[in-house]
C-alpha atoms as a PDB file:
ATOM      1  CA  UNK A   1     -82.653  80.516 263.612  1.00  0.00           C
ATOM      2  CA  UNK A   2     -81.659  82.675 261.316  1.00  0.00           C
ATOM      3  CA  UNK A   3     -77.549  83.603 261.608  1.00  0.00           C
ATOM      4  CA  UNK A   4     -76.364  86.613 259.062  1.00  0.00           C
ATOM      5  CA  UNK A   5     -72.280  86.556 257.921  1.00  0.00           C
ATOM      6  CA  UNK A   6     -70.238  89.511 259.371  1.00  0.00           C
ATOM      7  CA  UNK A   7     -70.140  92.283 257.682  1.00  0.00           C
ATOM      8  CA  UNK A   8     -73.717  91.962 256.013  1.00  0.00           C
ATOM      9  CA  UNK A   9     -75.240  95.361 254.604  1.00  0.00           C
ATOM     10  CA  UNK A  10     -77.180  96.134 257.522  1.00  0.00           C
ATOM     11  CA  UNK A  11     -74.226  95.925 259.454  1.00  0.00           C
ATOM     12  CA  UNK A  12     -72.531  98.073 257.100  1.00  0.00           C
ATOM     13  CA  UNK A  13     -75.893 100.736 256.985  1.00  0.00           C
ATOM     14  CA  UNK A  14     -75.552 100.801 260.917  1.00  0.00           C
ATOM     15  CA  UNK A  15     -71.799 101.620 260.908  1.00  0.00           C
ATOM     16  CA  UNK A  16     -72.420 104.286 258.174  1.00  0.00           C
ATOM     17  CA  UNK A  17     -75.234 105.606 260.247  1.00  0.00           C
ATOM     18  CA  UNK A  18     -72.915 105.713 263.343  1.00  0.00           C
ATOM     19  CA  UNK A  19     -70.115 108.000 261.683  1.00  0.00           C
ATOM     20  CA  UNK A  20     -72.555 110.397 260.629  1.00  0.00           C
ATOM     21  CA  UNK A  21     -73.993 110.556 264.163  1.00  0.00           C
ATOM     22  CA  UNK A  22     -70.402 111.048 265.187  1.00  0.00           C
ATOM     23  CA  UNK A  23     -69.242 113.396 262.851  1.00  0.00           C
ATOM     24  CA  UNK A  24     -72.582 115.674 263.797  1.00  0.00           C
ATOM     25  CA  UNK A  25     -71.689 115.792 267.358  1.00  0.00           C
ATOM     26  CA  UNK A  26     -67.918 116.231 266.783  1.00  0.00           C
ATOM     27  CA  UNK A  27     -69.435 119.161 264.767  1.00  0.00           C
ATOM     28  CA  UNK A  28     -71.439 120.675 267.355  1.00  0.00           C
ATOM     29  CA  UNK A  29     -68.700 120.279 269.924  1.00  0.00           C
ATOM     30  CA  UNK A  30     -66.105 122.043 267.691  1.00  0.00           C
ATOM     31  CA  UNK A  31     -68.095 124.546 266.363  1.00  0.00           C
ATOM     32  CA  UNK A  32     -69.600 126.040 263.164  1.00  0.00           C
ATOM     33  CA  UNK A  33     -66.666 128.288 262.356  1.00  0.00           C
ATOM     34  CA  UNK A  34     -64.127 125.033 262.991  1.00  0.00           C
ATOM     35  CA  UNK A  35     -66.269 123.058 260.273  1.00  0.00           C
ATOM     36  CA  UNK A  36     -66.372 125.517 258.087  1.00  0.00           C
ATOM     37  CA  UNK A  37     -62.588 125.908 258.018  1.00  0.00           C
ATOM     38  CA  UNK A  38     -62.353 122.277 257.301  1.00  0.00           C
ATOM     39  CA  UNK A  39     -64.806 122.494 254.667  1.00  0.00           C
ATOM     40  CA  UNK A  40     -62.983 125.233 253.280  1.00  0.00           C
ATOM     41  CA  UNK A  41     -59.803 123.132 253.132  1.00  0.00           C
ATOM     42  CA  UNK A  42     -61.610 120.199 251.711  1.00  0.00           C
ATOM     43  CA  UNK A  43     -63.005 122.464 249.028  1.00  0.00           C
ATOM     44  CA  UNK A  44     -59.566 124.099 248.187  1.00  0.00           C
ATOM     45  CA  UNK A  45     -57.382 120.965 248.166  1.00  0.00           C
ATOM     46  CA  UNK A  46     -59.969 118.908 245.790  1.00  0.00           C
ATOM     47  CA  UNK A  47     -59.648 122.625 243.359  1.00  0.00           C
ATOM     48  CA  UNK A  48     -56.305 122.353 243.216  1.00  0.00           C
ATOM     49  CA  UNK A  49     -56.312 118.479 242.723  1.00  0.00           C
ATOM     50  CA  UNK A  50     -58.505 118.757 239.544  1.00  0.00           C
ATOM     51  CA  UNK A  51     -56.668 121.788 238.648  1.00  0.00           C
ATOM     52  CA  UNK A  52     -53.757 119.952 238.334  1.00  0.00           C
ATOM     53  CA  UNK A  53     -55.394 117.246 236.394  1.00  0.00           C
ATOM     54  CA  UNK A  54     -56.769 119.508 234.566  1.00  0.00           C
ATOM     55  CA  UNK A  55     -53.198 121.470 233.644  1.00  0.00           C
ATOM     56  CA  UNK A  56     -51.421 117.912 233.019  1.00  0.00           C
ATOM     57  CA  UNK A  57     -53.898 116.311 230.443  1.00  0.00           C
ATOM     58  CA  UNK A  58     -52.654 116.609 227.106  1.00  0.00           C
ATOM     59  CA  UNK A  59     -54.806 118.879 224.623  1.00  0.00           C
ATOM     60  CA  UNK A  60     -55.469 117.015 221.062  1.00  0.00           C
ATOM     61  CA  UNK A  61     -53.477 118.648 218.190  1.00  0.00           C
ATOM     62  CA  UNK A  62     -55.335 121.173 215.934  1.00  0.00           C
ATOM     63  CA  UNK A  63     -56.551 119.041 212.605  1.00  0.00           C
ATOM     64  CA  UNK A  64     -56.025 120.795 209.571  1.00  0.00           C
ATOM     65  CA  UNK A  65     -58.709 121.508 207.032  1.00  0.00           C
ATOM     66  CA  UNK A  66     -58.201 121.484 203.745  1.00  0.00           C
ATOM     67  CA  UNK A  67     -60.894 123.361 201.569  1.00  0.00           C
ATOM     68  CA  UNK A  68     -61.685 121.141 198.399  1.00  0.00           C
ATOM     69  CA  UNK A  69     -62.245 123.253 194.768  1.00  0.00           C
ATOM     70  CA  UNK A  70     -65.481 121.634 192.988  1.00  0.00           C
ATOM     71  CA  UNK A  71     -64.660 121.217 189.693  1.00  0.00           C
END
């Protein structure tokens, strides 16, 4: 007989493929406009999150050419 370990990847697909079944049929019970309001404050949070990262990183300092005479 053939015995698998906990928390093999079939396990894992089935589990995954349970919250997706759940999360559909929380959405249909709450409503389109409800998701859509969540998704909307998903979208807007992860905007401002990379906004910030994006205002925070450091630009690299301007390198200064020098234009060389030919002799």
């Amino acid at each position: 007989m053939i015995r698998r370990h906990h928390g093999s990847k079939p396990a894992i697909a089935l589990w995954m493929l349970v919250a997706v079944a759940d999360i559909a049929l929380l959405a249909a019970a709450a409503g389109p406009l409800t998701m859509m309001l969540i998704v909307a404050a998903l979208v807007i949070v992860a905007g401002a999150f990379y906004g910030m990262k994006m205002i925070s990183r450091r630009q690299p300092e301007p390198v200064q050419v020098r234009a060389r005479r030919r002799a």
